[in-house]
Protein backbone atom coordinates (compact mmCIF):
# COMPACT_ATOMS: atom_id res chain seq x y z
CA UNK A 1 35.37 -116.68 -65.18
CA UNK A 2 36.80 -116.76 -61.51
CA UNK A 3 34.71 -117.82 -58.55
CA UNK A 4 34.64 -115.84 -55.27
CA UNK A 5 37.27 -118.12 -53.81
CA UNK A 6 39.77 -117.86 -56.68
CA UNK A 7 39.27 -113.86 -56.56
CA UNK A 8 40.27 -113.69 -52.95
CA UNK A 9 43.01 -116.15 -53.46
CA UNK A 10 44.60 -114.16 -56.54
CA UNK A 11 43.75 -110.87 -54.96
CA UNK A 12 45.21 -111.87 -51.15
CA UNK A 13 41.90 -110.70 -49.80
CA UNK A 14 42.63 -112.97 -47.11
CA UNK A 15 45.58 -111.11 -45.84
CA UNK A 16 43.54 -108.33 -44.76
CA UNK A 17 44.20 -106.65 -41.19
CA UNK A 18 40.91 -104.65 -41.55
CA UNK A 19 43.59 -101.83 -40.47
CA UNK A 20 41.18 -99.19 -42.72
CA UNK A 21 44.34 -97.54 -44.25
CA UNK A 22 42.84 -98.57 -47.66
CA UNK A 23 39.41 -96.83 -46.89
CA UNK A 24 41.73 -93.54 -45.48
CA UNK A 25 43.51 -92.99 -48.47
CA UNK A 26 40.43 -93.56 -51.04
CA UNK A 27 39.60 -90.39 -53.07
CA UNK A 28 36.34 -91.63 -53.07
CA UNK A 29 35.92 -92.33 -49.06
CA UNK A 30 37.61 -89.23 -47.89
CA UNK A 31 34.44 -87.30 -50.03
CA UNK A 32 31.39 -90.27 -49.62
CA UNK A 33 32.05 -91.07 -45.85
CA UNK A 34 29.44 -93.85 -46.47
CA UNK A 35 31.88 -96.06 -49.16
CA UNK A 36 34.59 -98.56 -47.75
CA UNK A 37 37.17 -99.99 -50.06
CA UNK A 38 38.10 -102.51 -47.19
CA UNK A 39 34.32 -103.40 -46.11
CA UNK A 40 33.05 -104.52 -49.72
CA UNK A 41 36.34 -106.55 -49.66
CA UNK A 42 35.95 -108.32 -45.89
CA UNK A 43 32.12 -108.88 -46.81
CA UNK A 44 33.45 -111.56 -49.71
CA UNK A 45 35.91 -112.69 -47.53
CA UNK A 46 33.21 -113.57 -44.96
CA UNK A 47 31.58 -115.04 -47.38
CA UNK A 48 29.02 -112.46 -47.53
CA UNK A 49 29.71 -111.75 -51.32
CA UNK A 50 26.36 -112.32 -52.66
CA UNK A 51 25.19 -108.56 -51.37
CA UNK A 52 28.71 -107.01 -52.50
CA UNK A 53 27.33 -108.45 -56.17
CA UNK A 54 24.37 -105.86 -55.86
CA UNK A 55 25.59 -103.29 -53.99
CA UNK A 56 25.53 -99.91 -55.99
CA UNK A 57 28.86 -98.77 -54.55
CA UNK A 58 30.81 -101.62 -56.61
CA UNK A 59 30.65 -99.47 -58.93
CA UNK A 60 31.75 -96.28 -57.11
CA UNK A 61 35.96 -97.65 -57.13
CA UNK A 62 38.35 -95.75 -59.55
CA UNK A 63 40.55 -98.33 -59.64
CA UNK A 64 42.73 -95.58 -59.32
CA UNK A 65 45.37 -97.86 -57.12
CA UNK A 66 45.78 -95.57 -53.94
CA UNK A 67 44.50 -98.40 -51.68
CA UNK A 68 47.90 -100.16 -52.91
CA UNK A 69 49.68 -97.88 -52.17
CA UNK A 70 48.94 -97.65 -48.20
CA UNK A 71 47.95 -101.33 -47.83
CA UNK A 72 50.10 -103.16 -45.21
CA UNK A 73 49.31 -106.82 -46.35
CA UNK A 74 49.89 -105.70 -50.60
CA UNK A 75 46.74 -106.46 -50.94
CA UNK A 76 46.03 -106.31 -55.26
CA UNK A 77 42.72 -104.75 -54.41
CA UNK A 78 41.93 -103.04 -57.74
CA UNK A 79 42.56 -106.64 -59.01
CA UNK A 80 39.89 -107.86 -56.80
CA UNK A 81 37.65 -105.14 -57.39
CA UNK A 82 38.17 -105.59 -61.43
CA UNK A 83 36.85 -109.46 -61.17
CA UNK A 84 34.40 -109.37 -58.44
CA UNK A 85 32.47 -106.76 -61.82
CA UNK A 86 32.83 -109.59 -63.63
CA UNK A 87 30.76 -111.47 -61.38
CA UNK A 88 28.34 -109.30 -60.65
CA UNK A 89 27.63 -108.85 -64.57
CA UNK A 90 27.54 -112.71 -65.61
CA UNK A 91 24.78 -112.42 -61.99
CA UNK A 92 22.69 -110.04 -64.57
CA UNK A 93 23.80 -106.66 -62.74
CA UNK A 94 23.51 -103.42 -64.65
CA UNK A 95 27.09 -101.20 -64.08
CA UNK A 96 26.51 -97.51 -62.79
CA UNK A 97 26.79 -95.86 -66.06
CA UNK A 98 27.21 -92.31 -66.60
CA UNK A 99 26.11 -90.28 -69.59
CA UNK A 100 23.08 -92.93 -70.25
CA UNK A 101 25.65 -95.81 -71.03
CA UNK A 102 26.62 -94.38 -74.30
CA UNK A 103 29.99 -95.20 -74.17
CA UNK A 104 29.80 -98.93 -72.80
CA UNK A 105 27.45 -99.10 -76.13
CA UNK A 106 30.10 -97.85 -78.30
CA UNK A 107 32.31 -100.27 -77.28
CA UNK A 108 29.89 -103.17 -77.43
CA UNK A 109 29.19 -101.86 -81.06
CA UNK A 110 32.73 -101.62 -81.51
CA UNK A 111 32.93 -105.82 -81.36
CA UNK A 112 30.66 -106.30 -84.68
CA UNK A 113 32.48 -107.64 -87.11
CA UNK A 114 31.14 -106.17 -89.73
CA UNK A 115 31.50 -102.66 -88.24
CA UNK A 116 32.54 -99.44 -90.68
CA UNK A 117 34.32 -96.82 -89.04
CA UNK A 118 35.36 -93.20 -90.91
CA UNK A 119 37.76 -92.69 -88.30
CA UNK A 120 40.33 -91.06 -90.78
CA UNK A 121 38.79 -87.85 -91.42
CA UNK A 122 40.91 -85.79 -88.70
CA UNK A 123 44.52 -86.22 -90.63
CA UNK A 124 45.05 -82.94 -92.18
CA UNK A 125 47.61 -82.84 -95.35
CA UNK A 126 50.97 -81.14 -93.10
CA UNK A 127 50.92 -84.85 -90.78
CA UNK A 128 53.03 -87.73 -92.56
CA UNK A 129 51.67 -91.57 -92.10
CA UNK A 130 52.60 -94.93 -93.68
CA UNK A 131 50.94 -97.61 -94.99
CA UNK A 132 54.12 -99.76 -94.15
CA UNK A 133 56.80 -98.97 -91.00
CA UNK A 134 58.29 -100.38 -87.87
CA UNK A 135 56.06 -97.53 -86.03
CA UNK A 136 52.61 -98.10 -85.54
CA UNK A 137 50.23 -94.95 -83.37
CA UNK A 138 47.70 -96.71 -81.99
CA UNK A 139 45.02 -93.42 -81.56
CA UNK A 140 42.14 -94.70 -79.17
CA UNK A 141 38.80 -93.56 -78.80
CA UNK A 142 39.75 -89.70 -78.97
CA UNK A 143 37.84 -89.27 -82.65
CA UNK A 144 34.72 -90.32 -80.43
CA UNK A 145 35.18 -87.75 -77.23
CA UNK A 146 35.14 -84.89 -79.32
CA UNK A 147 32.15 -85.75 -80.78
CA UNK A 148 30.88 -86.97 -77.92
CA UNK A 149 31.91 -83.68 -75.73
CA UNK A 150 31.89 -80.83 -78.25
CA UNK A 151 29.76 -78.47 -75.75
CA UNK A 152 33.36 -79.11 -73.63
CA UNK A 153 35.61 -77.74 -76.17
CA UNK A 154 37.87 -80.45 -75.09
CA UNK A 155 39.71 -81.17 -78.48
CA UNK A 156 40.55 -84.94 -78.26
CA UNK A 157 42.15 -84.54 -81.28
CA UNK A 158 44.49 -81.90 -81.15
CA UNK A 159 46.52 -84.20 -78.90
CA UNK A 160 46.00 -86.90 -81.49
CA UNK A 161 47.34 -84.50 -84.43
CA UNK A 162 50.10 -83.54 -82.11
CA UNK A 163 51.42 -86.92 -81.31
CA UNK A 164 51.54 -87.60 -85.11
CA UNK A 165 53.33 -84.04 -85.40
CA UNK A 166 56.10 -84.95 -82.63
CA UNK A 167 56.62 -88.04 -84.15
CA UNK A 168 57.04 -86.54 -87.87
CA UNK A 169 59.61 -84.24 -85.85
CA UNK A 170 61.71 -87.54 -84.85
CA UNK A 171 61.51 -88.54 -88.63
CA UNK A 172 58.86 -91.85 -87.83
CA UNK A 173 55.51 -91.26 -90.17
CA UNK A 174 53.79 -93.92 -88.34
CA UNK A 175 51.30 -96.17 -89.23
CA UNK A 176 47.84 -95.35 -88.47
CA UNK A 177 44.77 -98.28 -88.66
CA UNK A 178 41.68 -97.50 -90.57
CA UNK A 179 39.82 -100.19 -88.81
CA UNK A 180 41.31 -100.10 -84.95
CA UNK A 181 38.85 -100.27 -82.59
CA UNK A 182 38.92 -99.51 -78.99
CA UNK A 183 41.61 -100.75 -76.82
CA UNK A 184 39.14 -102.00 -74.47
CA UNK A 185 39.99 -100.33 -71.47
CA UNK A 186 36.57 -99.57 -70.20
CA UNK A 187 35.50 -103.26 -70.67
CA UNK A 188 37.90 -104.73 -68.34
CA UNK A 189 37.94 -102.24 -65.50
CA UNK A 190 34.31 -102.36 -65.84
CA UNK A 191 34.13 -106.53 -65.65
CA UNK A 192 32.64 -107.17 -69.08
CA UNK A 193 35.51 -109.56 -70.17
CA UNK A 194 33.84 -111.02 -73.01
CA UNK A 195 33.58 -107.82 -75.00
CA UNK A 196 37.48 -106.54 -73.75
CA UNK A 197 38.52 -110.21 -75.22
CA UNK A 198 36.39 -109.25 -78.65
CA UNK A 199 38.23 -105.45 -79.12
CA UNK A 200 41.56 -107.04 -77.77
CA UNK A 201 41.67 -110.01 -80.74
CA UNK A 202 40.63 -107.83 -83.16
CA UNK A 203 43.20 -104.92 -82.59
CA UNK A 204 46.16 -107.43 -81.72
CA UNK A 205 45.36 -109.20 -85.24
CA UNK A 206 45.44 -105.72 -87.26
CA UNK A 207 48.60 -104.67 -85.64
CA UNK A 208 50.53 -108.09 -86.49
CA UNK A 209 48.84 -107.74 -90.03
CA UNK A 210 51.07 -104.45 -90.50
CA UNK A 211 54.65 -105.58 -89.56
CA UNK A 212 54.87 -102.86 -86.87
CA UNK A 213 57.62 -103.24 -84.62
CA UNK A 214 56.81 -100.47 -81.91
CA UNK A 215 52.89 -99.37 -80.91
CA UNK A 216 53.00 -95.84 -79.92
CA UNK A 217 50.17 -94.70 -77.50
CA UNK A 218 48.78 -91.17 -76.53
CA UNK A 219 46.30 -92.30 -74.00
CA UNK A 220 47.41 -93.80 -70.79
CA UNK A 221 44.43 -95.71 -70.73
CA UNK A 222 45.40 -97.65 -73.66
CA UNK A 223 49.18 -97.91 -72.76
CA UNK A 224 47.94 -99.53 -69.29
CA UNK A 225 45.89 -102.09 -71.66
CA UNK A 226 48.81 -102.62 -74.26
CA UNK A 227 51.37 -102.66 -71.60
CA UNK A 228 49.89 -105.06 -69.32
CA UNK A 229 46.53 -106.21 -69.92
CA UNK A 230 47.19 -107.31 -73.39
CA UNK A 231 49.90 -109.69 -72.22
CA UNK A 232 48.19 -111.02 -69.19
CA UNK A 233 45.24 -111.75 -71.37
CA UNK A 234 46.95 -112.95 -74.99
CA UNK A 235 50.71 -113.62 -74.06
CA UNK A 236 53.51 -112.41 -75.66
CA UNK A 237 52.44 -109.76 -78.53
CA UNK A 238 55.28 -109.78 -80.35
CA UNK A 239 56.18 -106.11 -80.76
CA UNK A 240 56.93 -103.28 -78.29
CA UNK A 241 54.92 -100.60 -76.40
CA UNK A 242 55.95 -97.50 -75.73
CA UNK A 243 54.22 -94.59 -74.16
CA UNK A 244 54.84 -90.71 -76.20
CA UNK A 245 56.43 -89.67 -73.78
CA UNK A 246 58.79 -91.83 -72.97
CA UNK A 247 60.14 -91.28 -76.88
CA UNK A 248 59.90 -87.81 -76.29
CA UNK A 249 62.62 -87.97 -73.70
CA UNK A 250 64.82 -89.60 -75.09
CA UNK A 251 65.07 -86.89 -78.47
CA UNK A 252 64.66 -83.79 -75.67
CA UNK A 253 67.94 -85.42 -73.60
CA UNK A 254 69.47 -85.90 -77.63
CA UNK A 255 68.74 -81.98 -78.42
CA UNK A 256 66.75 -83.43 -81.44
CA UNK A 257 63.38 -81.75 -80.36
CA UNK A 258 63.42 -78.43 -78.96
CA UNK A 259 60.78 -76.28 -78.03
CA UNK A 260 60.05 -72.33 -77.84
CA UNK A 261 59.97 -70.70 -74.94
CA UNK A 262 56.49 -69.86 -73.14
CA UNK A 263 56.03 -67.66 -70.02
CA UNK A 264 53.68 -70.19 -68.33
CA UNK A 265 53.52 -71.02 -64.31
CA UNK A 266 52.24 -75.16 -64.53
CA UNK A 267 51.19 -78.24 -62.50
CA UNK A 268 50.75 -82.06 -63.69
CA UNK A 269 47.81 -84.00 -62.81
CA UNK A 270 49.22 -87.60 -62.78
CA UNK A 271 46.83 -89.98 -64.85
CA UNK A 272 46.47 -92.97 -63.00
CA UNK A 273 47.36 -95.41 -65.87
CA UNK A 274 50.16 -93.41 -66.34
CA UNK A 275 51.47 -93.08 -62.95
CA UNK A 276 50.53 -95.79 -59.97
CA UNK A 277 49.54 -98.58 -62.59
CA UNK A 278 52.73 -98.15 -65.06
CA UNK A 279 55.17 -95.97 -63.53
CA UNK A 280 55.46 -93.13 -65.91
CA UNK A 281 56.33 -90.34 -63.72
CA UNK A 282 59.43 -88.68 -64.79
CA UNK A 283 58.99 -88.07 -68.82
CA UNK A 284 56.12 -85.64 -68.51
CA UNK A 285 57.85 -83.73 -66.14
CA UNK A 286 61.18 -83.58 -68.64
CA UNK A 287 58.82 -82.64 -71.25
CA UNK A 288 57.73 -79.56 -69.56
CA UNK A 289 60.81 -78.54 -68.04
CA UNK A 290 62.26 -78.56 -71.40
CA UNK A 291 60.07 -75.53 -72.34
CA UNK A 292 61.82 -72.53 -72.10
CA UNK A 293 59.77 -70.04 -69.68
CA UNK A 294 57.72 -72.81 -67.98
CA UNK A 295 57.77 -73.22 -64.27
CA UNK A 296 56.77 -76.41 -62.75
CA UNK A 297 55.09 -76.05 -59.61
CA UNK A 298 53.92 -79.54 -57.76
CA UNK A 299 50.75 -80.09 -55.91
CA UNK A 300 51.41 -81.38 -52.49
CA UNK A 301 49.58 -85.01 -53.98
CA UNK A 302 52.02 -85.96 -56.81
CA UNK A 303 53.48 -88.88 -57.89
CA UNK A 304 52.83 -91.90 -56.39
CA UNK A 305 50.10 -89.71 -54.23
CA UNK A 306 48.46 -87.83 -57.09
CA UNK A 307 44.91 -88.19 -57.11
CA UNK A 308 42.52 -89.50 -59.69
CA UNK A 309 40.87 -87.05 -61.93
CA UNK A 310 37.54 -88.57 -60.02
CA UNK A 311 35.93 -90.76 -62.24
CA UNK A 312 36.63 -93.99 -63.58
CA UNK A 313 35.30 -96.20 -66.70
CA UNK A 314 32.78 -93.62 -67.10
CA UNK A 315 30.92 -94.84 -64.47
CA UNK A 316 31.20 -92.71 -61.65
CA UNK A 317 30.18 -89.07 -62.62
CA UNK A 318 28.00 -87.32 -59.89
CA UNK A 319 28.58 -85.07 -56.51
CA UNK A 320 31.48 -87.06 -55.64
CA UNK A 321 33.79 -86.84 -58.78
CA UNK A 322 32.72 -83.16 -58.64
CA UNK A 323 33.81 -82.61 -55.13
CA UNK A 324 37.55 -84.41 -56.05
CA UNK A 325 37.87 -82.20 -58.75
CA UNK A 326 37.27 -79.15 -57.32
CA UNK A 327 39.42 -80.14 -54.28
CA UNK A 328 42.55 -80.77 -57.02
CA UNK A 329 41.64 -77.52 -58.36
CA UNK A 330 42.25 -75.82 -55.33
CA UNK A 331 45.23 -77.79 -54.64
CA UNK A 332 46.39 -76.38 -58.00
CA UNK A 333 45.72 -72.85 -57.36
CA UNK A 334 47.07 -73.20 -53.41
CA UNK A 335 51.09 -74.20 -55.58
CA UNK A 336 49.96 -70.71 -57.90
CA UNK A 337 49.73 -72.86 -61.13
CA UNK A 338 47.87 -71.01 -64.12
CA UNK A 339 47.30 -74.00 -66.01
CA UNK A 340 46.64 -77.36 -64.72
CA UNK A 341 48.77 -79.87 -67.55
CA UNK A 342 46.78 -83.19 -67.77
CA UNK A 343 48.13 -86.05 -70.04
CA UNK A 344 44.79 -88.52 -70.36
CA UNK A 345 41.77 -87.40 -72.40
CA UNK A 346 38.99 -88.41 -70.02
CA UNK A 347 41.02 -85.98 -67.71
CA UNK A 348 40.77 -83.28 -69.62
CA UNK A 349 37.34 -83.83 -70.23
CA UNK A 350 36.18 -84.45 -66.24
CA UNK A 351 38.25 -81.31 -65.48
CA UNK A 352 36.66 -79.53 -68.24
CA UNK A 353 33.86 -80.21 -67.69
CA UNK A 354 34.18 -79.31 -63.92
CA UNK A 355 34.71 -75.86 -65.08
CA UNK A 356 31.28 -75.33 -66.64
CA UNK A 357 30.32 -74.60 -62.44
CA UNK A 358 30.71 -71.05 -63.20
CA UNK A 359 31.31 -70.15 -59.33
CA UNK A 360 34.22 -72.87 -59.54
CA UNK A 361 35.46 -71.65 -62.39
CA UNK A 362 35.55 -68.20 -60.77
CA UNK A 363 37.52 -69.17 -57.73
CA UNK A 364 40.17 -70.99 -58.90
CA UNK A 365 40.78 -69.32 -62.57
CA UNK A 366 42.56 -72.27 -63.86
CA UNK A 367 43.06 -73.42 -67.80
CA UNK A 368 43.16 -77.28 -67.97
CA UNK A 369 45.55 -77.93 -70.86
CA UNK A 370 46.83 -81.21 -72.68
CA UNK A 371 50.47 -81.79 -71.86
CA UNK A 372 50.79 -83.26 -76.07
CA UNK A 373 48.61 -80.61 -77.16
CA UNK A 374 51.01 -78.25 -75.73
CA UNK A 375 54.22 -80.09 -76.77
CA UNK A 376 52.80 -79.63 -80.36
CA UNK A 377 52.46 -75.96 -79.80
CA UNK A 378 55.38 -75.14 -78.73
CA UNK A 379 57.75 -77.17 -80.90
CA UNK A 380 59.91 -75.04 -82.28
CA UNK A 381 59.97 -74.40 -85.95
């Protein structure tokens, strides 16, 4: 565990100017004028940190990475803000959870070693796995969202089923872990280290078990954690991680995966993960333009600028995250998009279920789609 000191140090807390850009730029500022990114940050530096460790709004940071971007001094403030959590929880503080804290209790169930999972039961007969392979999908906690969201008809799955169906198309039948667990994302980003450490052994030790080569991931939550967490935390894992779409692009610039055509006007919400923390920004975008009859329209936030989807770890779900979301909305509908193309599950669902506001719903007449999902749809015969 770090101490205050060693946060600030790691984090270059000390270099802030107390400029405010960071607070300017926050999704979550711009909506709660009553949250500052850079005054929870100069209160530790002042040695004040002892309040930040029970102040609610610790919990109210995406760790989205927009601060970053404006920051003068490069402060790593979603760094800071990732192990000042971990403080606050060894100091007995109780996260902000939304939805009653069922998910942070999945995960924590999710460390018993003893645990049985059916997690299996969503492979239909036409998708092709392996038991043995240098290809190795590493699914994520999508089996639980739908489950978990049905009321949504979000469909974690379908994006799961169509990620094994692309990657049948490129002649890989991956293998697929009866006993994964989650990746562990929420732990980290949420402080509880401990139980990340627990779901990160036990996944890293499967995957070396099978001989895989290459982890695919889906989710860009658990290609942030494979990508960089993983090897900050355990070293060197010994295989390669690759994000879908980043193999996609490579058979769409080969010819070997075409798609049909579909008469569909489109904008992509950048996932965070995806985007600012990995810099995965150009194979979406080649995915959909490769669709015959899709137009690509960009919100004036994309990129590097995009903003989050509004909530983070599950622990931020309330007036706020709806306001953000209806404010992308209407960015979406101001570039005439029909469909707004999301490539993160917890997107989809926060978008989704923005959309059960019936007067929202209304004004902006927008489908939220899955850009995999819709890969799968479309690929041609």
């Amino acid at each position: 565990m770090h101490t205050v000191a060693e946060i600030i140090r790691h984090s270059k807390a000390y270099h802030c100017l107390d400029c405010g850009k960071c607070t300017s730029i926050c999704p979550v500022a711009r909506v709660n004028r009553s949250y500052s990114p850079r005054s929870l940050l100069m209160r530790c530096v002042q040695k004040d940190h002892v309040s930040v460790l029970k102040d609610r709004s610790l919990w109210d940071c995406l760790t989205c990475g927009l601060c970053e971007l404006r920051c003068p001094s490069q402060i790593r403030y979603i760094e800071f803000m990732r192990n000042i959590r971990q403080l606050a929880i060894m100091d007995g503080v109780r996260a902000e959870c939304s939805h009653g804290g069922a998910f942070q209790s999945l995960n924590r169930i999710m460390t018993a070693a003893n645990l049985k999972q059916n997690r299996m039961d969503w492979l239909t007969a036409d998708l092709k796995i392996s038991q043995k392979g240098d290809y190795l999908y590493f699914v994520g906690c999508a089996p639980y969202f739908d489950v978990f969201f049905s009321e949504l008809n979000v469909d974690s799955l379908q994006s799961v089923k169509g990620t094994v169906k692309l990657l049948n198309k490129m002649g890989v039948n991956p293998i697929i872990l009866e006993d994964e667990r989650c990746c562990g994302h929420d732990m980290l980003w949420s402080g509880d280290f401990d139980n990340f450490k627990k779901l990160g052994e036990h996944n890293l030790k499967l995957i070396r078990e099978s001989g895989a080569k290459t982890v695919v991931l889906s989710c860009p939550e658990g290609y942030q954690i494979f990508s960089q967490s993983y090897p900050q935390f355990f070293g060197n894992l010994g295989f390669k991680v690759v994000h879908i779409s980043q193999l996609m692009s490579e058979k769409i610039q080969s010819r070997e995966i075409v798609f049909e055509a579909m008469e569909k006007v489109v904008t992509f919400q950048d996932p965070c993960r995806l985007g600012r923390h990995t810099g995965i920004y150009d194979e979406p975008r080649q995915l959909l333009n490769a669709i015959p009859g899709i137009s690509l329209n960009e919100m004036v936030k994309n990129r590097r600028r995009s903003i989050c989807c509004g909530v983070g770890n599950w622990l931020t779900c309330g007036s706020t995250a709806k306001t953000i979301q209806a404010n992308r909305f209407r960015e979406a509908k101001q570039v005439e998009a029909d469909v707004l193309i999301t490539a993160c599950p917890k997107c989809e669902i926060h978008y989704k279920c923005a959309l059960q506001d019936k007067k929202l719903k209304d004004e902006v007449q927008l489908e939220v789609k899955d850009l995999i999902t819709l890969a799968a749809e479309v690929l041609a015969k």
